[in-house]
N, C-alpha and C. Protein backbone atom coordinates (compact mmCIF):
# COMPACT_ATOMS: atom_id res chain seq x y z
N UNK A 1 93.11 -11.52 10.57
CA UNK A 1 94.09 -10.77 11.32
C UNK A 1 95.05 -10.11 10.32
N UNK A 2 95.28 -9.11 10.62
CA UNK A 2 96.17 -8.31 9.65
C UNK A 2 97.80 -8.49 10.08
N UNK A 3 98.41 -8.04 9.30
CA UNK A 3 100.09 -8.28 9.05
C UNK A 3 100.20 -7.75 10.47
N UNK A 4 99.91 -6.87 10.67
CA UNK A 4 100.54 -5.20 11.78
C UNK A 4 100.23 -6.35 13.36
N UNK A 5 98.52 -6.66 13.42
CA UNK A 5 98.25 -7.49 14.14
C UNK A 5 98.72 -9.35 14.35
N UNK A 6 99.10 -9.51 13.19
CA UNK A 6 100.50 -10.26 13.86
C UNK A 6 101.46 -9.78 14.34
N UNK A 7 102.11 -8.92 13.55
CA UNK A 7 103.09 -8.79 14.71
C UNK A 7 103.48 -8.32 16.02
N UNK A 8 102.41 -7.52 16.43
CA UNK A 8 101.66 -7.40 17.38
C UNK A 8 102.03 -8.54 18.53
N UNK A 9 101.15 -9.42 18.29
CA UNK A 9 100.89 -11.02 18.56
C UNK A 9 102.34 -11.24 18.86
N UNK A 10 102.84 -11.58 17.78
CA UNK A 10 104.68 -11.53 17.64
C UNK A 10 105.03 -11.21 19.29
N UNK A 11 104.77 -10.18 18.90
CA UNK A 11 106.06 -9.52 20.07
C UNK A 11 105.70 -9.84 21.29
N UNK A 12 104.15 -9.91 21.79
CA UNK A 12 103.74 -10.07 22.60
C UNK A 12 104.05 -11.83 23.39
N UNK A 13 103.96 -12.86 22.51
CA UNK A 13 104.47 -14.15 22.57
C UNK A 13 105.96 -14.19 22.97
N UNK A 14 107.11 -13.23 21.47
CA UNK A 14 108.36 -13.76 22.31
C UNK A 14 108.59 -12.84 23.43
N UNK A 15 107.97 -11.83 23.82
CA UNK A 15 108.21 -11.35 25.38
C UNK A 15 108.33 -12.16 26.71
N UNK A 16 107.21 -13.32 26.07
CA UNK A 16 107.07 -14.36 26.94
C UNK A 16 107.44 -15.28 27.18
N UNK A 17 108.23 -15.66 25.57
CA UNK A 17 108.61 -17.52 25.65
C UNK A 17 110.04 -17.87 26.45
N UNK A 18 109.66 -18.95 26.73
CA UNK A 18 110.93 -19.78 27.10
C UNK A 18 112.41 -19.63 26.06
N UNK A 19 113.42 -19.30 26.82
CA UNK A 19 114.69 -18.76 25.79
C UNK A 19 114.91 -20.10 24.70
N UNK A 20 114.16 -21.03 24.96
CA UNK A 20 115.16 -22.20 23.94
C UNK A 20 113.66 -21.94 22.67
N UNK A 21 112.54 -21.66 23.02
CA UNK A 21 111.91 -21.06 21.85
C UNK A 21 112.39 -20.07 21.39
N UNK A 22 112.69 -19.08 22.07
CA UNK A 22 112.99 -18.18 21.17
C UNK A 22 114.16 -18.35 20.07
N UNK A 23 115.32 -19.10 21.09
CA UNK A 23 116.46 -19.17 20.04
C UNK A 23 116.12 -20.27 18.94
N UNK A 24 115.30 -21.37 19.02
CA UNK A 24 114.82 -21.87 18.01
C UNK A 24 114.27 -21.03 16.72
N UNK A 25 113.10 -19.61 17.22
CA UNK A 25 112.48 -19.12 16.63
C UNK A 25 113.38 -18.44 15.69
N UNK A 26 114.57 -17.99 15.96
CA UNK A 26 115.36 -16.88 15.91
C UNK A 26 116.50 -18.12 14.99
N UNK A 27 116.67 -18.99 15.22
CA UNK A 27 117.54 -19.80 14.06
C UNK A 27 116.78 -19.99 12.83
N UNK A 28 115.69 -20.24 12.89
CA UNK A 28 114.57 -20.19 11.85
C UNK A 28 114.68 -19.15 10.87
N UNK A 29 114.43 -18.33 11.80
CA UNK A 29 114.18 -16.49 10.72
C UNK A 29 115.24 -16.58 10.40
N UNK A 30 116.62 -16.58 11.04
CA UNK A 30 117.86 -16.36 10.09
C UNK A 30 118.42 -17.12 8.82
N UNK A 31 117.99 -18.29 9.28
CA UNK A 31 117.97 -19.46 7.74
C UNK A 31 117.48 -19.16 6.91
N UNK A 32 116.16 -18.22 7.22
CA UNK A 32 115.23 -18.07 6.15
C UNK A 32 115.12 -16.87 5.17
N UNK A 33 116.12 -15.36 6.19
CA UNK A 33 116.18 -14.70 6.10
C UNK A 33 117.61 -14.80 4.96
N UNK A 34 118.34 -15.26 5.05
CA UNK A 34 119.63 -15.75 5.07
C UNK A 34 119.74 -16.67 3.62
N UNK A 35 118.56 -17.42 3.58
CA UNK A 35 118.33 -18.56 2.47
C UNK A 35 119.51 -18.02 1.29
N UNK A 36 118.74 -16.88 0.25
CA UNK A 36 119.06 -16.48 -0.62
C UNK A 36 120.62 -15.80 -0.51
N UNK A 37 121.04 -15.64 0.24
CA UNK A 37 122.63 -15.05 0.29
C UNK A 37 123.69 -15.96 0.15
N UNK A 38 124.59 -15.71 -0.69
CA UNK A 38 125.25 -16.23 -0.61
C UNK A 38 126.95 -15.65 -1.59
N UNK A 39 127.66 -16.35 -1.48
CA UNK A 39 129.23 -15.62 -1.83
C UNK A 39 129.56 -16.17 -2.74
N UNK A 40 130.40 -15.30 -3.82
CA UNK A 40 130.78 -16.49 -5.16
C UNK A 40 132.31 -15.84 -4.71
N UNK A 41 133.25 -17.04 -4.97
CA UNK A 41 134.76 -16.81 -5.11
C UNK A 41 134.62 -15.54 -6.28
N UNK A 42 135.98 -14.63 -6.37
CA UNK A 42 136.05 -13.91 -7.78
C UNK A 42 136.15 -14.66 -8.84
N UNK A 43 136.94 -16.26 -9.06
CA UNK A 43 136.25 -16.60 -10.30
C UNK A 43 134.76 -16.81 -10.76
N UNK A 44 134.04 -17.46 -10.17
CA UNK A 44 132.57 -17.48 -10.18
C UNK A 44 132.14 -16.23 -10.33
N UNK A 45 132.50 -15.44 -10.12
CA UNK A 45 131.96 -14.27 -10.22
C UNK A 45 132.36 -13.94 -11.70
N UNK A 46 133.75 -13.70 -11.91
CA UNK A 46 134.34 -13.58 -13.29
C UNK A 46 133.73 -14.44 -14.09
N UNK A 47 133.20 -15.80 -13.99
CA UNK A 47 132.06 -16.53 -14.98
C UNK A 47 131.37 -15.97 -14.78
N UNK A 48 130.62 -15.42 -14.52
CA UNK A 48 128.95 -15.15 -14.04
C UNK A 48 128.88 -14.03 -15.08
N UNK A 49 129.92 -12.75 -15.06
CA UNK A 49 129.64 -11.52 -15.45
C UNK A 49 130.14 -12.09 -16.85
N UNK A 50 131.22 -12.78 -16.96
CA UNK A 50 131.64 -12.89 -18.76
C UNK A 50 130.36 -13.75 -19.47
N UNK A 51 129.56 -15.01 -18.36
CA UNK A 51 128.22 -15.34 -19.54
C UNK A 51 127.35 -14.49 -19.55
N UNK A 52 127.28 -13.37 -19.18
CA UNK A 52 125.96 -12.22 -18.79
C UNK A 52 126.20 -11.18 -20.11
N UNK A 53 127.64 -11.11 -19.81
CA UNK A 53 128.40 -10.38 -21.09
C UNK A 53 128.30 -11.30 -22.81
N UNK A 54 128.23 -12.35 -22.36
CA UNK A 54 128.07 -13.06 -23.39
C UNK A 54 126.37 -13.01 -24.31
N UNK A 55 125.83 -13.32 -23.36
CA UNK A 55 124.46 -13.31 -23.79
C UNK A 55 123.84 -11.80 -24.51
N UNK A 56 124.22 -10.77 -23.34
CA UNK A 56 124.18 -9.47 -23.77
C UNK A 56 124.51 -9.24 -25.09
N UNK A 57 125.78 -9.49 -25.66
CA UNK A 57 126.12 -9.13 -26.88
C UNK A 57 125.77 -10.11 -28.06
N UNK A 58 124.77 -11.26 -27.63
CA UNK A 58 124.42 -11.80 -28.57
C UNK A 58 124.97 -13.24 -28.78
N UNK A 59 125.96 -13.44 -28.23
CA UNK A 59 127.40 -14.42 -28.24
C UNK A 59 126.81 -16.29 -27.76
N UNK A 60 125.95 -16.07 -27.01
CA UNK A 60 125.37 -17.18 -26.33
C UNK A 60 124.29 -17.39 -26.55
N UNK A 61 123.36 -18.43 -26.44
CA UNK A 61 122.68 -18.73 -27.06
C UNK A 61 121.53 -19.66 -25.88
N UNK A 62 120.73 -18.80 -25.24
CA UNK A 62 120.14 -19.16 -24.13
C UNK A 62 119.07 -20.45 -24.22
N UNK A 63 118.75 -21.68 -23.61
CA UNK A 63 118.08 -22.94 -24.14
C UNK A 63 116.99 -22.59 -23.06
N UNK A 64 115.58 -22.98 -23.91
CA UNK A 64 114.57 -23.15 -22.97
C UNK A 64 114.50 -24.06 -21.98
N UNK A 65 114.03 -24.17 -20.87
CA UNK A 65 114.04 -24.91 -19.83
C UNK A 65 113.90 -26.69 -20.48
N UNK A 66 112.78 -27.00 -21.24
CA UNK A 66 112.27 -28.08 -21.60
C UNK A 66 113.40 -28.72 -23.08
N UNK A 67 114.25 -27.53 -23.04
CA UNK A 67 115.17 -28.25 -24.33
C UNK A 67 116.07 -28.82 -23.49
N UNK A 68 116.77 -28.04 -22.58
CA UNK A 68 117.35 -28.69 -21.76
C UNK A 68 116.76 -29.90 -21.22
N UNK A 69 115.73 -30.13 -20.16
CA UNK A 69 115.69 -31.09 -19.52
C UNK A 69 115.32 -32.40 -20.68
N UNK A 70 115.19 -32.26 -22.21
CA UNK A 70 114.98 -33.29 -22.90
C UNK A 70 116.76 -33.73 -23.21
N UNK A 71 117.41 -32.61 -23.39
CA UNK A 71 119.11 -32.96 -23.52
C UNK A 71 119.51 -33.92 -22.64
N UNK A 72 118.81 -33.36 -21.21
CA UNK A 72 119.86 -34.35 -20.47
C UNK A 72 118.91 -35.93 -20.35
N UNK A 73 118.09 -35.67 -20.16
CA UNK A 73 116.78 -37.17 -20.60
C UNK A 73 117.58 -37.98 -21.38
N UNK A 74 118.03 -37.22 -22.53
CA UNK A 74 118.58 -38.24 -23.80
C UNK A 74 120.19 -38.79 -23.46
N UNK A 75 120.90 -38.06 -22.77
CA UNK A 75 121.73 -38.53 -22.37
C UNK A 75 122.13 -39.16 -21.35
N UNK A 76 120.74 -39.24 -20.18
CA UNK A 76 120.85 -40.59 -19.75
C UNK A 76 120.38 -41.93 -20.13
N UNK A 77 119.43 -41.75 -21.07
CA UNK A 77 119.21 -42.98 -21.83
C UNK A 77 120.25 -43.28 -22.48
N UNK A 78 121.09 -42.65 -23.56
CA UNK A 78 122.20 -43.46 -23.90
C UNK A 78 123.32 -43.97 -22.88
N UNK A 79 123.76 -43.41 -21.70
CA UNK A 79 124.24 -43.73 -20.58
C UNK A 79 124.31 -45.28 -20.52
């Protein structure tokens, strides 16, 4: 079945469903839709752009994923 023919399907189903499916269906998509959004205060933001600025000009010093997760490894063993 193709994308188009779902949705198709789609529309044809919530034409039909019971309102507490739909609003179920419809809290779903928005969570999901929604997931990735989100608000930074202006300081967070003012961090965000000064380490971006940082890195950019060379200033910072970016750690691979696996250096990190051995950093913090080691510092919960000494813990």
């Amino acid at each position: 079945m193709t994308n188009t023919e779902k949705r198709q399907q789609l529309i044809i189903w919530l034409a039909d469903a019971e309102d507490e499916k739909v609003n179920a269906l419809y809290t779903l998509m928005e969570g999901n839709l929604n997931e990735h959004s989100y608000d930074l205060t202006d300081e967070h933001a003012r961090i965000v752009e000064e380490r971006h600025q940082n890195y950019l000009n060379g200033t910072s010093k970016p750690s691979p994923w696996q250096e990190v997760h051995d950093r913090v490894r080691n510092k919960r063993k000494r813990a």
